[in-house]
PDB file of N, CA and C in Angstrom:
ATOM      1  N   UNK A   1     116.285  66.856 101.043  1.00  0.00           N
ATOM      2  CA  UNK A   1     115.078  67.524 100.556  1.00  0.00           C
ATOM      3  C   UNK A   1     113.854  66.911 101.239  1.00  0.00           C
ATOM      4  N   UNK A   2     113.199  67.478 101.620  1.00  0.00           N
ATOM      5  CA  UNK A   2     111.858  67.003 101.954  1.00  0.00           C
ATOM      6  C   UNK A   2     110.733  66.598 101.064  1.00  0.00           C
ATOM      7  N   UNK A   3     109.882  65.549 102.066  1.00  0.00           N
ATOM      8  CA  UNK A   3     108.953  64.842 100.604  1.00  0.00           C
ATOM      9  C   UNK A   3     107.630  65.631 100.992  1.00  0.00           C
ATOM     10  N   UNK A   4     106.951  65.338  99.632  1.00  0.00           N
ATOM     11  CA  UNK A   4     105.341  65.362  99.928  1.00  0.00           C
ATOM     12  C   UNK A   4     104.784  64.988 100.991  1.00  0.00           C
ATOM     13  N   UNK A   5     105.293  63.770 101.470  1.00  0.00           N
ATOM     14  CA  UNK A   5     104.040  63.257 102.477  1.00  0.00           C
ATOM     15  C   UNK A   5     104.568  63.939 103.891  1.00  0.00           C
ATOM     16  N   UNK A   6     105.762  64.650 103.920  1.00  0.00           N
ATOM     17  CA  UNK A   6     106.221  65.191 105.343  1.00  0.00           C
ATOM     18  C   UNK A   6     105.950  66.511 105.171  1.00  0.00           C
ATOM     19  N   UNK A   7     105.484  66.997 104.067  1.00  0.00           N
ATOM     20  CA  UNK A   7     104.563  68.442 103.713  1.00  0.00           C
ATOM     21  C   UNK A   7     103.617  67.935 104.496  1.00  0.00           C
ATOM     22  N   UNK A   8     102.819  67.400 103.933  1.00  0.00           N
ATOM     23  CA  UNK A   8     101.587  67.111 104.279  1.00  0.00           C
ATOM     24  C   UNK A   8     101.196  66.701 105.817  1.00  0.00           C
ATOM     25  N   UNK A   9     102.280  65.944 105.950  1.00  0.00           N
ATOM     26  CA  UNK A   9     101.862  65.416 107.371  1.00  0.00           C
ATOM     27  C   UNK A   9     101.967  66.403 108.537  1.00  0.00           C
ATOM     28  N   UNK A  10     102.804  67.554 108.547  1.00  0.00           N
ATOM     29  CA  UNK A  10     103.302  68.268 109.177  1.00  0.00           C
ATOM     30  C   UNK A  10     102.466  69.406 109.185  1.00  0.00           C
ATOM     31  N   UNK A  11     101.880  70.292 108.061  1.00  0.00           N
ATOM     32  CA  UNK A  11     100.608  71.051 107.772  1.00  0.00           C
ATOM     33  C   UNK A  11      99.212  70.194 109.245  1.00  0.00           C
ATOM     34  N   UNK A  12      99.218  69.069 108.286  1.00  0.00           N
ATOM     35  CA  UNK A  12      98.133  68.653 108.730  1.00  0.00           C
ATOM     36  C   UNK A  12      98.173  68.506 110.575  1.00  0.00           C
ATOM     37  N   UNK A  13      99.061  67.976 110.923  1.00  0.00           N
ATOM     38  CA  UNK A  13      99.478  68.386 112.506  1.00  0.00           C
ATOM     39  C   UNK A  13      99.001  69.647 113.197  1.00  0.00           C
ATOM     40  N   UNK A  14      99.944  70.653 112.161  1.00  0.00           N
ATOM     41  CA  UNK A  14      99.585  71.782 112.853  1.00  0.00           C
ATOM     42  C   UNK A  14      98.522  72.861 112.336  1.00  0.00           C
ATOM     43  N   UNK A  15      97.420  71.964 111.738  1.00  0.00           N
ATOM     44  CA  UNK A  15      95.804  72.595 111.251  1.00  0.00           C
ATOM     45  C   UNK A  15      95.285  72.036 112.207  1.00  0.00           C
ATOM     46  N   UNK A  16      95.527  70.806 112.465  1.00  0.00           N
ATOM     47  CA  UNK A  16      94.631  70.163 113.804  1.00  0.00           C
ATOM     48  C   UNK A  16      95.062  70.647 115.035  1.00  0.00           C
ATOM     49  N   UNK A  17      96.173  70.954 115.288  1.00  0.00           N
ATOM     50  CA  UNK A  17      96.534  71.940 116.422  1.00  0.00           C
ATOM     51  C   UNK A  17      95.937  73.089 116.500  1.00  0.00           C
ATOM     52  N   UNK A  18      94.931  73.560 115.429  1.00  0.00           N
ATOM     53  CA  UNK A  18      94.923  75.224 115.733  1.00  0.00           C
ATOM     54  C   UNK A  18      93.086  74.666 115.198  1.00  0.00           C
ATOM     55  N   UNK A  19      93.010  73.859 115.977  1.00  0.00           N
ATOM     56  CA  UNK A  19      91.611  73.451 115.271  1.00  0.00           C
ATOM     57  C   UNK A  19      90.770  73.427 114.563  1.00  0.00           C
ATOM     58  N   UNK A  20      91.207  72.693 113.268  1.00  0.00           N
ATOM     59  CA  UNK A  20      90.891  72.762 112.037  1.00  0.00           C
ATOM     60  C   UNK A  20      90.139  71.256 112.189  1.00  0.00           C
ATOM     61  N   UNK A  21      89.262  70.684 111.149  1.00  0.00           N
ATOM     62  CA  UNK A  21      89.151  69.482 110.981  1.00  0.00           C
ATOM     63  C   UNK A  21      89.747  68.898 109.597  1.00  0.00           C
ATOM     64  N   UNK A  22      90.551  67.929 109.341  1.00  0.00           N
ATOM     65  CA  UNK A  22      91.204  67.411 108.621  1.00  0.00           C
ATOM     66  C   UNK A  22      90.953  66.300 107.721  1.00  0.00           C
ATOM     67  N   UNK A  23      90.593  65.987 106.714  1.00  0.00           N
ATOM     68  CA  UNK A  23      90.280  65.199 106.095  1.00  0.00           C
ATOM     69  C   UNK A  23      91.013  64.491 104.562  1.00  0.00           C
ATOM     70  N   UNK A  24      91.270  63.332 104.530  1.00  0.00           N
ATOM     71  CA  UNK A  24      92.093  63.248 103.400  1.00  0.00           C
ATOM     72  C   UNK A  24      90.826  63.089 102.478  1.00  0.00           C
ATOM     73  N   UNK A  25      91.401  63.507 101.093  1.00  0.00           N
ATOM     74  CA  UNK A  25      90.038  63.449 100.106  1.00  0.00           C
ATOM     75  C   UNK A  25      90.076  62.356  99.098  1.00  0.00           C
ATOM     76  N   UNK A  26      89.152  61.354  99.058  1.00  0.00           N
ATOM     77  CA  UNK A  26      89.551  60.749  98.671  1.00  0.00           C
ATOM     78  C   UNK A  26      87.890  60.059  97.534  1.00  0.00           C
ATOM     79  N   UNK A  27      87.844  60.107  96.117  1.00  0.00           N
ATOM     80  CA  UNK A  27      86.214  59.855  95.352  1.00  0.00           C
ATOM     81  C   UNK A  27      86.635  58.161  94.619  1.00  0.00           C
ATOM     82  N   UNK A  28      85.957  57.301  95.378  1.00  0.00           N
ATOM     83  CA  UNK A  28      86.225  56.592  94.201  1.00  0.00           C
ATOM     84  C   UNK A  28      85.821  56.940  92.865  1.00  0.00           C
ATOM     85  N   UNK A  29      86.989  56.167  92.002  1.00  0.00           N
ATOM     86  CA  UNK A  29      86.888  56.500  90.345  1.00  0.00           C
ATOM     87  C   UNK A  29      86.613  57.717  90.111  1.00  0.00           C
ATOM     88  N   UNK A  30      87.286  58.544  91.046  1.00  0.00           N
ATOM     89  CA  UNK A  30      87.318  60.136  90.303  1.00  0.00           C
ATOM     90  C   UNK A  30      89.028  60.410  90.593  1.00  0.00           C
ATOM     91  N   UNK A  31      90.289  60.311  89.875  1.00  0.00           N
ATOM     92  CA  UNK A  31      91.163  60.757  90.114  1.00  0.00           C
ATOM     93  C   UNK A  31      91.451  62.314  89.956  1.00  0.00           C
ATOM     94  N   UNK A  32      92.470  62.947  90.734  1.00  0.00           N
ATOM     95  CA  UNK A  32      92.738  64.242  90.537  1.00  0.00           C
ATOM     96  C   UNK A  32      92.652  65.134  91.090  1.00  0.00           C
ATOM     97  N   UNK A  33      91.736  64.570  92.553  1.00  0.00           N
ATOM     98  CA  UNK A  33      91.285  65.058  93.467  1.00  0.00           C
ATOM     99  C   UNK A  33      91.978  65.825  94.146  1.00  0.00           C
ATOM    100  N   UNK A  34      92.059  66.843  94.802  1.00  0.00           N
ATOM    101  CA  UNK A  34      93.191  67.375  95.658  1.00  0.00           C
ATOM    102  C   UNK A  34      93.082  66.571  97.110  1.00  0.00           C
ATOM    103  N   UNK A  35      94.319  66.731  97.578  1.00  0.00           N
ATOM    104  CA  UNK A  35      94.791  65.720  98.669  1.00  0.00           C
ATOM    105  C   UNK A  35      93.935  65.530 100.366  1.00  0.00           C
ATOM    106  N   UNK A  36      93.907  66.913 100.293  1.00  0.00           N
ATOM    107  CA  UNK A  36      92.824  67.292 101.891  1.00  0.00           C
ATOM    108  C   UNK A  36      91.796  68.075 102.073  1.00  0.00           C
ATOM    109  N   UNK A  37      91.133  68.197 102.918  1.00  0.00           N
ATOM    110  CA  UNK A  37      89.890  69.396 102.964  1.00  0.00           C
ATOM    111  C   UNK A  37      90.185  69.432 104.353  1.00  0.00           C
ATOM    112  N   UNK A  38      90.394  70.856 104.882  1.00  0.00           N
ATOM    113  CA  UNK A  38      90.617  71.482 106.086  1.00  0.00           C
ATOM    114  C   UNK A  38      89.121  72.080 106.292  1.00  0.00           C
ATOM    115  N   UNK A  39      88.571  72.311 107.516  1.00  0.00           N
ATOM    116  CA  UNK A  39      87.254  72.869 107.545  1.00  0.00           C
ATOM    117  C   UNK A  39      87.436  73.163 108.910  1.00  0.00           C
ATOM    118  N   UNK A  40      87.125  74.847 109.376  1.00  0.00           N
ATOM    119  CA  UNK A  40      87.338  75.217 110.107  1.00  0.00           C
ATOM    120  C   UNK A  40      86.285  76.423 110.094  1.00  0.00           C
ATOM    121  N   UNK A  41      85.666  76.901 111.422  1.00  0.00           N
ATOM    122  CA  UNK A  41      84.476  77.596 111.269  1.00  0.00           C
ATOM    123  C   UNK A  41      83.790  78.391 109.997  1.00  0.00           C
ATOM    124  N   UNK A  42      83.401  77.377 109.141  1.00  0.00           N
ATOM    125  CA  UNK A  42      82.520  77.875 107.750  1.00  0.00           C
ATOM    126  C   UNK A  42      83.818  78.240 106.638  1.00  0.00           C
ATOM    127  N   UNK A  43      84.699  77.451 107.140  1.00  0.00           N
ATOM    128  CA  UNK A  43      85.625  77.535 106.065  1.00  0.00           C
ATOM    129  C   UNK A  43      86.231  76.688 105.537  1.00  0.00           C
ATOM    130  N   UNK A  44      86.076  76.243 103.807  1.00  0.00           N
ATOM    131  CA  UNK A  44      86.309  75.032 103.879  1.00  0.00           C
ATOM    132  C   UNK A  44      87.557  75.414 102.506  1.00  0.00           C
ATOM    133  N   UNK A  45      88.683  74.500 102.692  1.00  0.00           N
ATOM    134  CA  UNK A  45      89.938  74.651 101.694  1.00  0.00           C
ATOM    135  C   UNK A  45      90.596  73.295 101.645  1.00  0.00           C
ATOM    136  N   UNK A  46      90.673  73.224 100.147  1.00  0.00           N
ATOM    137  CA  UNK A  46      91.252  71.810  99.250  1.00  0.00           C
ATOM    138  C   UNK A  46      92.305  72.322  99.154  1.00  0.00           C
ATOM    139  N   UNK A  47      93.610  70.918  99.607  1.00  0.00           N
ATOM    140  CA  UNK A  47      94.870  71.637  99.498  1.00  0.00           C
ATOM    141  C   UNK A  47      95.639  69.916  98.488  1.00  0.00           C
ATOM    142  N   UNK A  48      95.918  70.561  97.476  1.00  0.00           N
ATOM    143  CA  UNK A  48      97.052  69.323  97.110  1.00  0.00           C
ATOM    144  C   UNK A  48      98.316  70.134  97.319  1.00  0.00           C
ATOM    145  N   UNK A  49      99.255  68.612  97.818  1.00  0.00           N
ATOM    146  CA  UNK A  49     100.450  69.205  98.566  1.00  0.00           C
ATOM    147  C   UNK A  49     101.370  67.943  97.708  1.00  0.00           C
ATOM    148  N   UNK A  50     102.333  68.897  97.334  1.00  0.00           N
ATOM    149  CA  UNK A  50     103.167  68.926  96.338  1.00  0.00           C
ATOM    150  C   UNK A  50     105.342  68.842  97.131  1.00  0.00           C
ATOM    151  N   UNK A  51     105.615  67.725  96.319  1.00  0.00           N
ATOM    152  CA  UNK A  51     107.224  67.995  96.517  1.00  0.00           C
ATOM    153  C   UNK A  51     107.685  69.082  96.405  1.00  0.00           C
ATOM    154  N   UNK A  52     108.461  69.903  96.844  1.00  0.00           N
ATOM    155  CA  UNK A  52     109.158  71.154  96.510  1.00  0.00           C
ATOM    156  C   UNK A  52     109.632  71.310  95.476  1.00  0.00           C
ATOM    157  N   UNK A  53     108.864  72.459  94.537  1.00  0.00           N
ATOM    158  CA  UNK A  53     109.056  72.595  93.196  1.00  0.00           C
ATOM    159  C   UNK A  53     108.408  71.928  92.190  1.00  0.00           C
ATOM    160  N   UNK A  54     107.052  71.177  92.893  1.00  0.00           N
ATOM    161  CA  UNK A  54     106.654  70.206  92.094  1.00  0.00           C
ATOM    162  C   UNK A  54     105.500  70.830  91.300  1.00  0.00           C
ATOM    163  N   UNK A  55     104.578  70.162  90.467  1.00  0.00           N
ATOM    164  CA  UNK A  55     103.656  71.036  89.876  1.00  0.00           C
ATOM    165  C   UNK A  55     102.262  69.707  89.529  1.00  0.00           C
ATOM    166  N   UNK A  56     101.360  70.344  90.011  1.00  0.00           N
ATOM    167  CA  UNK A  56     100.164  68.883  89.613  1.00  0.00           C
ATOM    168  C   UNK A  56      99.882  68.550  88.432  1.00  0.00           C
ATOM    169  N   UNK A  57      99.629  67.497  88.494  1.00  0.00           N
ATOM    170  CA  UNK A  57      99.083  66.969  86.540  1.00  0.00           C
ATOM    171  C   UNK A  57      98.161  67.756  86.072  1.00  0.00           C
ATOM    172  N   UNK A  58      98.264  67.582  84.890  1.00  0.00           N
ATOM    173  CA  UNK A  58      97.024  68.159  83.862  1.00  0.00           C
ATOM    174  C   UNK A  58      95.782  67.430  84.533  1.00  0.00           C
ATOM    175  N   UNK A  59      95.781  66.767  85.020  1.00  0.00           N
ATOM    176  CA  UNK A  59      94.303  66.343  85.512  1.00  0.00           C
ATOM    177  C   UNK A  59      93.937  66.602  86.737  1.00  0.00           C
ATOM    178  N   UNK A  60      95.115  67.303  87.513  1.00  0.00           N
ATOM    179  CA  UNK A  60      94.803  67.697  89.040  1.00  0.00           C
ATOM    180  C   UNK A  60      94.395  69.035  89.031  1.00  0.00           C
ATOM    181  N   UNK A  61      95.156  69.815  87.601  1.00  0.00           N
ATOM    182  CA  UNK A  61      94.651  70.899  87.843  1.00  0.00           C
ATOM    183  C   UNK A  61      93.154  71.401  86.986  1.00  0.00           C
ATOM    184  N   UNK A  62      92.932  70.071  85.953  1.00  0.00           N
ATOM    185  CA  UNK A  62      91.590  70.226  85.667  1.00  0.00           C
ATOM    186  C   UNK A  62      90.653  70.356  86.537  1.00  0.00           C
ATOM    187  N   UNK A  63      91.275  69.158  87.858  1.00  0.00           N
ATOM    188  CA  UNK A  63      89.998  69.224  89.043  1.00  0.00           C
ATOM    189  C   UNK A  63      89.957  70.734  89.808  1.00  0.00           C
ATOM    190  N   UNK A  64      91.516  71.122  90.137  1.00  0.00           N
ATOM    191  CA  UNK A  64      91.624  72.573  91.089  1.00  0.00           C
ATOM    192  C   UNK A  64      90.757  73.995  90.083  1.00  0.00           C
ATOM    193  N   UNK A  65      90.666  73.706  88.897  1.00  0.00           N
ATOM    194  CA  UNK A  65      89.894  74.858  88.142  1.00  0.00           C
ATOM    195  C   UNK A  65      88.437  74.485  88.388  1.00  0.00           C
ATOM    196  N   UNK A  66      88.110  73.381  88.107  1.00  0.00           N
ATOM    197  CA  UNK A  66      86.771  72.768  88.503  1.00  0.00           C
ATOM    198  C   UNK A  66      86.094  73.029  89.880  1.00  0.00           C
ATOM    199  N   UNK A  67      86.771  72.971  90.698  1.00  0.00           N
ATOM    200  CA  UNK A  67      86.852  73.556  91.945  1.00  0.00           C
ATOM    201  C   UNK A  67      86.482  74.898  92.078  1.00  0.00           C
ATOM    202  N   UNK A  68      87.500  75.686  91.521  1.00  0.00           N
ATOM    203  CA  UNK A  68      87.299  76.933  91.439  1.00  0.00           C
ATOM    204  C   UNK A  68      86.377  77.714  91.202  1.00  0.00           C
ATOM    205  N   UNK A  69      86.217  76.857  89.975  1.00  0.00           N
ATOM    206  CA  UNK A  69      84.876  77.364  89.246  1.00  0.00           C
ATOM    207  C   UNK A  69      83.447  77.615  90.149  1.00  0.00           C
ATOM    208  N   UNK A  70      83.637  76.323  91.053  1.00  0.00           N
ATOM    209  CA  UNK A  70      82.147  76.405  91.444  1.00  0.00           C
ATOM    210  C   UNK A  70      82.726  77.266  93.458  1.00  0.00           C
ATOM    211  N   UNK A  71      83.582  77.990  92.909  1.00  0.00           N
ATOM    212  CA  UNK A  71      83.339  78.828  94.360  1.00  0.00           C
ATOM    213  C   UNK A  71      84.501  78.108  94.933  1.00  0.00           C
ATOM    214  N   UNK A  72      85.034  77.273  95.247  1.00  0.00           N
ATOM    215  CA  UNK A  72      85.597  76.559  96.168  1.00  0.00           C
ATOM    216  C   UNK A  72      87.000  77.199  96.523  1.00  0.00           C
ATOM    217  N   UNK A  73      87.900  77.434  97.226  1.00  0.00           N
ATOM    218  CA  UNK A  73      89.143  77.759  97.807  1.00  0.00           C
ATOM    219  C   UNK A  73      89.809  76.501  97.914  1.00  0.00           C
ATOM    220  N   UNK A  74      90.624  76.421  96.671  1.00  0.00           N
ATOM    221  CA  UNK A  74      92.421  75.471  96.469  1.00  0.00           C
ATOM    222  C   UNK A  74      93.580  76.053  96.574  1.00  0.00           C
ATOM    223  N   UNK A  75      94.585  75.278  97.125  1.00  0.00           N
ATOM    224  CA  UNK A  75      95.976  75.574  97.265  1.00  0.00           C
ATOM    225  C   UNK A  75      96.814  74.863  96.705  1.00  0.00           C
ATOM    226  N   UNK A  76      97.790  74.933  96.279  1.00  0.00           N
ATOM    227  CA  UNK A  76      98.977  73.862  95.853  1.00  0.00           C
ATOM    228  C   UNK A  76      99.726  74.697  96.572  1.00  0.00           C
ATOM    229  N   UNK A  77     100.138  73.687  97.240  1.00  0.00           N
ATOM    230  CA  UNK A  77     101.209  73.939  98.669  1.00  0.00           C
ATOM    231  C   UNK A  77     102.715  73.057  98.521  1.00  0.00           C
ATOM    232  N   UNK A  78     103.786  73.287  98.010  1.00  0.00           N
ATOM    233  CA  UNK A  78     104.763  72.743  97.962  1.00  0.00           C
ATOM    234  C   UNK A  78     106.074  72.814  99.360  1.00  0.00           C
ATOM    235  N   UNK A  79     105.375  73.398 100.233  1.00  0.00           N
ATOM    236  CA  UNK A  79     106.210  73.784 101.867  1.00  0.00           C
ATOM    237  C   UNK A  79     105.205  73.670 102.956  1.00  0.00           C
ATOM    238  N   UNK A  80     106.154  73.461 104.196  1.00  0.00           N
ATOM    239  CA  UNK A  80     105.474  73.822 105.066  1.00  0.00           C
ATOM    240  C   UNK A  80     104.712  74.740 104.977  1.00  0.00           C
ATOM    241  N   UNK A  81     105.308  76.108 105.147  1.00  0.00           N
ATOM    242  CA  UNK A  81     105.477  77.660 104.837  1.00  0.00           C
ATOM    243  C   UNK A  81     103.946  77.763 103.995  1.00  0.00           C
ATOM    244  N   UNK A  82     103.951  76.903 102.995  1.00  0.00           N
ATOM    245  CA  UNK A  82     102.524  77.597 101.984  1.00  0.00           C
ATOM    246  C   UNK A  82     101.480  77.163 102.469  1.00  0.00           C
ATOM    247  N   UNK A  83     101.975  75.685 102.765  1.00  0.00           N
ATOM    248  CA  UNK A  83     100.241  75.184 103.542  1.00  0.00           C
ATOM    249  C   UNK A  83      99.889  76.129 104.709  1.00  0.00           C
ATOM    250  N   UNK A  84     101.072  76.342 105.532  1.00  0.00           N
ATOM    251  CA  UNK A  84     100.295  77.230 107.039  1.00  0.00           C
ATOM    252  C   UNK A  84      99.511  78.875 106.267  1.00  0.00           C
ATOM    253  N   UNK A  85     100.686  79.035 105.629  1.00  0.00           N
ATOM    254  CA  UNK A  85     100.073  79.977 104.324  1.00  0.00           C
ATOM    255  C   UNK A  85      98.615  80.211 104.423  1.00  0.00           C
ATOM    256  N   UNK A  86      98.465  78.932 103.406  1.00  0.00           N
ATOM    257  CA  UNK A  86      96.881  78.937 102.998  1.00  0.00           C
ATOM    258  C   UNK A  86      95.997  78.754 104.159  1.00  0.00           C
ATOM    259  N   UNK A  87      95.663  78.292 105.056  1.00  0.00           N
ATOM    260  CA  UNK A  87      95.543  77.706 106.115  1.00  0.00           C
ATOM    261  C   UNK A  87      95.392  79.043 107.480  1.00  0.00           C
ATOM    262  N   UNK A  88      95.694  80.117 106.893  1.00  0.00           N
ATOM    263  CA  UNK A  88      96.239  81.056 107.942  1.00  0.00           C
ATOM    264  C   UNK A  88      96.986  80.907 109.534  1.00  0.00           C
ATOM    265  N   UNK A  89      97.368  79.925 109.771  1.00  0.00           N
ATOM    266  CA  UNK A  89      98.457  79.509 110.507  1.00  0.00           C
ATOM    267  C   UNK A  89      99.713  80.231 111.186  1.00  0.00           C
TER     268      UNK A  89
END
């Protein structure tokens, strides 16, 4: 089975291949954060990337609604497949 971080790492490869800019996200003392911010001409998307089949905490997805709320574009990406997904890839 494949892990999270070879989701992630592998997305993130091939966002920077198709020239994206890549960023891990990271607030001190704010947990819940989603994992990356891709930003690519005026487009900006928070992706937490998830084990296959996995599902974020109650506090990750407090942040991904929070997010939402104020406009923002999130993904929970549990595959390759969803991140290029979101990502249009």
């Amino acid at each position: 089975m494949i892990r999270e971080r070879d989701i992630e790492r592998k997305v993130c490869d091939l966002a920077k291949g198709a020239g994206w800019l890549v960023y891990k996200f990271v607030l001190p003392n704010q947990r819940g954060v989603p994992d990356r911010i891709f930003i690519r001409q005026g487009r900006i998307v928070f992706v937490e990337f998830k084990a296959p089949g996995a599902m974020p905490t109650k506090l990750q997805w407090r942040m991904i609604e929070r997010l939402r709320d104020h406009g923002c574009e999130v993904h929970v990406c549990d595959s390759i497949e969803s991140g290029c997904n979101a990502l249009s890839l």
